[in-house]
Each structure stands twice: as structure tokens, then as C-alpha cells.
N, C-alpha and C. Protein backbone atom coordinates (compact mmCIF):
# COMPACT_ATOMS: atom_id res chain seq x y z
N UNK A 1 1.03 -11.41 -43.56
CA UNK A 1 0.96 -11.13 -44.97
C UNK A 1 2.29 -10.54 -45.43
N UNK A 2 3.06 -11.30 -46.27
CA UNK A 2 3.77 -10.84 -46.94
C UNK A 2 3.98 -9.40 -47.49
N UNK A 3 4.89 -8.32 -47.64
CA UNK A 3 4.35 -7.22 -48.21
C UNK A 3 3.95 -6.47 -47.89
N UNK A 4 2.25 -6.85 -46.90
CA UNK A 4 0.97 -6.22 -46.70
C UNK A 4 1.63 -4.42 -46.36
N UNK A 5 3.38 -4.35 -45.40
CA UNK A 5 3.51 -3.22 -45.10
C UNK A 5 4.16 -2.50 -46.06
N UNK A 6 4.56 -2.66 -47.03
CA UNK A 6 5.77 -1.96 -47.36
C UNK A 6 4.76 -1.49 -48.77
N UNK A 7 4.14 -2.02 -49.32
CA UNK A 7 3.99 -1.80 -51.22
C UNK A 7 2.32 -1.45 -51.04
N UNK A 8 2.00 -1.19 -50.07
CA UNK A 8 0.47 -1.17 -49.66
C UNK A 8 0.33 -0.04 -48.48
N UNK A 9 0.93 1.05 -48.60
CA UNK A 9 1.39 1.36 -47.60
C UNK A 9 0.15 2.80 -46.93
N UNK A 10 -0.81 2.92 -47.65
CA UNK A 10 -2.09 3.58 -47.19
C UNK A 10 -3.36 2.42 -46.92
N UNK A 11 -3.63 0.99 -47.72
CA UNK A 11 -3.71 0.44 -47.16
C UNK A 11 -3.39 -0.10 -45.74
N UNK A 12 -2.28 -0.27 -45.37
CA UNK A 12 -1.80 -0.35 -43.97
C UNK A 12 -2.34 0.43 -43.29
N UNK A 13 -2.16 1.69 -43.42
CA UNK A 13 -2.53 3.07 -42.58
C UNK A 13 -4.13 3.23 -42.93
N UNK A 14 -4.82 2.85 -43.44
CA UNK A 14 -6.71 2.84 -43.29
C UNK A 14 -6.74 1.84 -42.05
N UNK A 15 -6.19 0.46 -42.41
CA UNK A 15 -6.34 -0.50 -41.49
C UNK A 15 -5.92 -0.54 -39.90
N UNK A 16 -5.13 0.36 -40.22
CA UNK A 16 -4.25 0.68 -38.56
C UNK A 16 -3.22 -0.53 -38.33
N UNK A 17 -2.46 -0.97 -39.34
CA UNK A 17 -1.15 -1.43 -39.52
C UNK A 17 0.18 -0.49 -39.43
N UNK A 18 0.76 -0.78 -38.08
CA UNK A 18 1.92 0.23 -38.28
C UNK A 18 3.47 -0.15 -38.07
N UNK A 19 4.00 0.35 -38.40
CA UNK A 19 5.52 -0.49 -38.66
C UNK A 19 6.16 -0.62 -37.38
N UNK A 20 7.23 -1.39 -37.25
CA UNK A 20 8.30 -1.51 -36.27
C UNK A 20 7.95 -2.11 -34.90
N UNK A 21 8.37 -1.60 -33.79
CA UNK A 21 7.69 -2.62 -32.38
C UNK A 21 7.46 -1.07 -31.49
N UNK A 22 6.06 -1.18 -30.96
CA UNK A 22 5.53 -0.22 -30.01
C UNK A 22 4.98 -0.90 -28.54
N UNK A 23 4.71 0.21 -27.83
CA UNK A 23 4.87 0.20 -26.38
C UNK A 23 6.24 0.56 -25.88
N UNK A 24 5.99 0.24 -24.58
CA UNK A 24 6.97 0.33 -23.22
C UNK A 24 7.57 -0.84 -23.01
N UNK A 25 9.14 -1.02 -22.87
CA UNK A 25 9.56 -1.67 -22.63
C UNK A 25 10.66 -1.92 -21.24
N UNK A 26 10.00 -2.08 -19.96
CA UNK A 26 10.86 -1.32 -18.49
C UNK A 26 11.90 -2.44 -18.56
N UNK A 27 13.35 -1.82 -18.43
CA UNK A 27 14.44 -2.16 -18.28
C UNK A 27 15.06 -2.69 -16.89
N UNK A 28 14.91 -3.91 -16.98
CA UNK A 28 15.36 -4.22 -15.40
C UNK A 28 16.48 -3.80 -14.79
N UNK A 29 16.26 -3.64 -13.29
CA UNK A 29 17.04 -3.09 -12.90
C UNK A 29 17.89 -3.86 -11.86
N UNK A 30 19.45 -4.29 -12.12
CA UNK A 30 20.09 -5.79 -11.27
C UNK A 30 20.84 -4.66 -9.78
N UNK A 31 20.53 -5.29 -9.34
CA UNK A 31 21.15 -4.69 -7.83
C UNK A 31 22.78 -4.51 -7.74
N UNK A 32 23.31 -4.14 -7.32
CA UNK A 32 24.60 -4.35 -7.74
C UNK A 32 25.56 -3.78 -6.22
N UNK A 33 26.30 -4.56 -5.82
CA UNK A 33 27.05 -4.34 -4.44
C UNK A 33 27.76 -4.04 -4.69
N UNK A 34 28.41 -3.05 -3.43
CA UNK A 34 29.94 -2.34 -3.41
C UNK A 34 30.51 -3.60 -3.01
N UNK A 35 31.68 -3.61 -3.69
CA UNK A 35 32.36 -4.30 -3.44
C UNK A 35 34.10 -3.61 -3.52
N UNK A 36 35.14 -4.66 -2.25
CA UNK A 36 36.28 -4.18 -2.25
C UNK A 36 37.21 -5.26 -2.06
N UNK A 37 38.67 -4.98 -3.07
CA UNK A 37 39.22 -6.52 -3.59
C UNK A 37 40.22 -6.04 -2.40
N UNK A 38 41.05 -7.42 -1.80
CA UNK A 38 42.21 -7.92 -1.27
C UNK A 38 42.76 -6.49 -1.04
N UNK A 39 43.54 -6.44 -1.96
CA UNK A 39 44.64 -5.32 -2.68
C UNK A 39 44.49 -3.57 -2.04
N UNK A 40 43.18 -3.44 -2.31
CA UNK A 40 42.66 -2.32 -1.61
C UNK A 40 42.20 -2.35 -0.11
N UNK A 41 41.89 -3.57 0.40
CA UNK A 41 41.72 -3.60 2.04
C UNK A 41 43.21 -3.71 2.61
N UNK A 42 44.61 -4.17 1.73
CA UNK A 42 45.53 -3.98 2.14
C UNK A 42 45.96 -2.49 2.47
N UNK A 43 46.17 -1.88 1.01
CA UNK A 43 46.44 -0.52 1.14
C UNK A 43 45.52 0.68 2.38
N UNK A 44 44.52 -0.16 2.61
CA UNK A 44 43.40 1.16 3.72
C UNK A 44 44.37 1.02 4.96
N UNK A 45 44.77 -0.45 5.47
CA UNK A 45 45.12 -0.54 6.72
C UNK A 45 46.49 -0.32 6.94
N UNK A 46 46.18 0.36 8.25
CA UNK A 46 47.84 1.06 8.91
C UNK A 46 47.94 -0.45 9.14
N UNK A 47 49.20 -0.88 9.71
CA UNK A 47 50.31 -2.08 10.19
C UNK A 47 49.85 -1.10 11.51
N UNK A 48 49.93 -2.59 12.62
CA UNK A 48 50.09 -2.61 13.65
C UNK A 48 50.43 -3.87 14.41
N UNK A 49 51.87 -3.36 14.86
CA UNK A 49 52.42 -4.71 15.54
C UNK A 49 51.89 -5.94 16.53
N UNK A 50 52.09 -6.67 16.16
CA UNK A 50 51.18 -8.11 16.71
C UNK A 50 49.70 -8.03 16.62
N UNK A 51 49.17 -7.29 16.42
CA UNK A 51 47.84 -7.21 16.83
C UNK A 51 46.90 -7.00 15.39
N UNK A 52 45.59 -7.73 15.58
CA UNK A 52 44.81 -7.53 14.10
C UNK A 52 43.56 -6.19 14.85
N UNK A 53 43.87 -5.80 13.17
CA UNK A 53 42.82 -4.49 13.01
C UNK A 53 41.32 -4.62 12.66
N UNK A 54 40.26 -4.18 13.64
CA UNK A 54 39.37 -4.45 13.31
C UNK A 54 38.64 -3.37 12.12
N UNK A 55 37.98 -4.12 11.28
CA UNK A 55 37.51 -3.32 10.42
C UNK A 55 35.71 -4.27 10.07
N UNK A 56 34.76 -2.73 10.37
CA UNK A 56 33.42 -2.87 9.84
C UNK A 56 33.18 -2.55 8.50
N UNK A 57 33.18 -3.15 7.61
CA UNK A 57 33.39 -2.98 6.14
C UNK A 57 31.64 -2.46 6.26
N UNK A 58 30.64 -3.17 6.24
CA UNK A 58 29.31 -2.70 6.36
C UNK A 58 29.12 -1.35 6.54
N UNK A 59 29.37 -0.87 7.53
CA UNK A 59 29.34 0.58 8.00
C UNK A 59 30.10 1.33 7.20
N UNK A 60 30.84 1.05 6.30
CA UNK A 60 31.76 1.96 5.37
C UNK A 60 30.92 1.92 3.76
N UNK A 61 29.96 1.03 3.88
CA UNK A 61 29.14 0.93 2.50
C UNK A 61 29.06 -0.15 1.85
N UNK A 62 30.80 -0.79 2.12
CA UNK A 62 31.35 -1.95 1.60
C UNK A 62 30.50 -3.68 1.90
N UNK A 63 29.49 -4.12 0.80
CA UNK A 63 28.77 -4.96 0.79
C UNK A 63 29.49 -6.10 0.50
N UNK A 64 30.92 -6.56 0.13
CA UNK A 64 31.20 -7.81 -0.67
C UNK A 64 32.57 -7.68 -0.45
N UNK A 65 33.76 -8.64 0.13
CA UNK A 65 35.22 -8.39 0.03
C UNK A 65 35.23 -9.64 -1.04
N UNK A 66 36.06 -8.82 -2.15
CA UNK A 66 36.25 -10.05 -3.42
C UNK A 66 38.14 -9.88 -2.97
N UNK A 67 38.64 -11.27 -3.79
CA UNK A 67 39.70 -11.96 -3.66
C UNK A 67 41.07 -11.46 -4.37
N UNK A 68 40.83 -10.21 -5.05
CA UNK A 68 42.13 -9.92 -5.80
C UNK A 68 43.07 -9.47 -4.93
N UNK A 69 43.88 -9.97 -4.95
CA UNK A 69 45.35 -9.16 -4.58
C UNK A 69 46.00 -9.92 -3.25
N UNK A 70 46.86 -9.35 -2.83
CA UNK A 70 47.13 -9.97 -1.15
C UNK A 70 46.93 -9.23 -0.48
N UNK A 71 47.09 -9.94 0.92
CA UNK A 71 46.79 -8.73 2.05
C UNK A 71 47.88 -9.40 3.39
N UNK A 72 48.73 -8.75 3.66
CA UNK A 72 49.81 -8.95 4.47
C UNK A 72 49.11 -9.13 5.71
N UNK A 73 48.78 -8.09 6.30
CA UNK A 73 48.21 -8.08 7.67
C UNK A 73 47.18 -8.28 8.19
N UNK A 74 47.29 -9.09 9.49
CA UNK A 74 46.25 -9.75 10.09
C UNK A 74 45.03 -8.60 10.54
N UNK A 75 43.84 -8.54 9.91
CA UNK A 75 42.91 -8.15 10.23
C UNK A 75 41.66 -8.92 10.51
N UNK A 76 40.28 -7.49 11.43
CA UNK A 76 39.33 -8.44 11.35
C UNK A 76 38.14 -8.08 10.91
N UNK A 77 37.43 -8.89 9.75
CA UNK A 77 36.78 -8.00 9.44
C UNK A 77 34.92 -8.57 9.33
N UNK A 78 34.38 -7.97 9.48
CA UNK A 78 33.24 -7.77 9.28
C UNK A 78 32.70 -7.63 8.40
N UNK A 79 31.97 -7.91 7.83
CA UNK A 79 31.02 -8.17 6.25
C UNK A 79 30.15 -8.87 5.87
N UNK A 80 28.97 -8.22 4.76
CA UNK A 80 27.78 -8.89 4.73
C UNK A 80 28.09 -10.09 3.60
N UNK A 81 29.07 -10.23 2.93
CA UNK A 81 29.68 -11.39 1.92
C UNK A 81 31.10 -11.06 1.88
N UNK A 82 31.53 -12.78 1.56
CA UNK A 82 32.74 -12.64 1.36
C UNK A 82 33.19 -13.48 0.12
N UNK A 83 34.05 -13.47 -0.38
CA UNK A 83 34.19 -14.44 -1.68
C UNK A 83 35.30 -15.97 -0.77
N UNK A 84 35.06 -17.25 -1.42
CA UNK A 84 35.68 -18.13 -1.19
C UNK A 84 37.28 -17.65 -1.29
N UNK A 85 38.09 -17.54 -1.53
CA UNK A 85 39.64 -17.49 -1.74
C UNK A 85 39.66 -15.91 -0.91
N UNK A 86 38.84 -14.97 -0.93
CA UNK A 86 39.31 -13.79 -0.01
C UNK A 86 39.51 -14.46 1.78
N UNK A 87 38.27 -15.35 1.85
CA UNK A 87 38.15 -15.15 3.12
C UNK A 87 39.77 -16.55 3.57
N UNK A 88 39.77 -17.17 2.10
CA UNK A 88 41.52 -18.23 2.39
C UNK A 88 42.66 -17.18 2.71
N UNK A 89 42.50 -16.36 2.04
CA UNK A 89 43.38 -15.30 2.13
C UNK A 89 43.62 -14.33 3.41
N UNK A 90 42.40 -14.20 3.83
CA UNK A 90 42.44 -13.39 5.10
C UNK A 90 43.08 -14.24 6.30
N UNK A 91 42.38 -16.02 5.98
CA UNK A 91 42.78 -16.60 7.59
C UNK A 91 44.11 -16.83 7.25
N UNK A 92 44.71 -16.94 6.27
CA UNK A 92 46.19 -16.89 6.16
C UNK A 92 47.10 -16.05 6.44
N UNK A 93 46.86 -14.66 6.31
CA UNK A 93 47.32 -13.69 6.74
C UNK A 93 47.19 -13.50 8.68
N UNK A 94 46.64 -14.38 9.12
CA UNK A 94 46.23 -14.40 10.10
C UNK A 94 45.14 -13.80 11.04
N UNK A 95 44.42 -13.28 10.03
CA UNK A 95 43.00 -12.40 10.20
C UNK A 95 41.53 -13.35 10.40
N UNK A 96 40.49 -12.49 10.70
CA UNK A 96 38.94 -13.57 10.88
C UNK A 96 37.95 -12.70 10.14
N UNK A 97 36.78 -13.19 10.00
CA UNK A 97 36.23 -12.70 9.41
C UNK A 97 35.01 -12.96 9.77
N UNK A 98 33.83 -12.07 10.08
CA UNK A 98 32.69 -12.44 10.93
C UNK A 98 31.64 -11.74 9.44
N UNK A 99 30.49 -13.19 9.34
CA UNK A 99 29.63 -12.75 8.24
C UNK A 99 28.72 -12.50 9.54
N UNK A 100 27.71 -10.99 8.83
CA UNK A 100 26.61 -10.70 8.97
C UNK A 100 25.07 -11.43 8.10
């Protein structure tokens, strides 16, 4: 009904017409992973000559290695995801990368 709320407005309220939108509305909740780019797995790791550094990203919290940045040195790393171009990036640098 056209109206029925606004110009009728104890009408409404005998009838139990009430304005606006009621109830509960639960806000979903998206999961969301730690994640750590290129750039910053560079800067964590000491250099060590000839040899790659192993690193358990899992055990540090770190759920996801995403692809920004470079990473000079050959490491190895461990992780429950990896992004396409991080993990190009890692075997280039001469590093491996073992998914969980």
C-alpha cells in the first residue's frame, strides 16, 4: 500500500506496521591467511654461502608466500600455499619449495 506508512501513521501502529528493516542480520565471517610477499622473505634471511636456508614458514604462522618483490637467495621453504610466480621466483633464485 502506497502511503499506508507515512500519512496513516497510528493506523500503522494499531495494525502493527512498523517502519524500516528488523531482525538480525549475522555478518559473515571470510577466513583470511597470513600471508608473506617475496620482498619480506628476502629481508628475514641471513645470506649464506653456497648453501640454501631452510625455512618452516607454517610454524612461524605464515599460511601463504605471495609473489611481490625478489628474493636473491636460494632458500627452502615450506608452506601450506604458495602463489604461481612466487614459487617461479623461488626456483630461480635457486631455492625449493615443499607444499604441505
Amino acid at each position: 500500500m502506497a502511503g499506508a506508512r507515512k500519512h496513516h501513521i497510528m493506523r500503522s501502529t494499531k495494525l502493527g506496521l512498523v517502519y524500516g528493516k528488523h531482525g538480525f542480520t549475522s555478518k559473515r565471517t571470510t577466513d583470511r591467511k597470513t600471508v608473506i610477499n617475496l620482498w619480506e622473505l628476502d629481508a628475514m634471511v641471513k645470506p649464506v654461502e653456497g648453501e640454501a636456508k631452510p625455512l618452516n614458514l607454517y610454524d612461524l604462522g605464515i599460511e601463504k608466500v605471495l609473489g611481490k618483490g625478489r628474493i636473491t637467495k636460494p632458500v627452502i621453504i615450506h608452506t601450506r600455499d604458495i602463489s604461481r610466480i612466487a614459487r617461479d621466483k623461488i626456483e630461480q633464485a635457486g631455492g625449493t619449495i615443499t607444499v604441505a
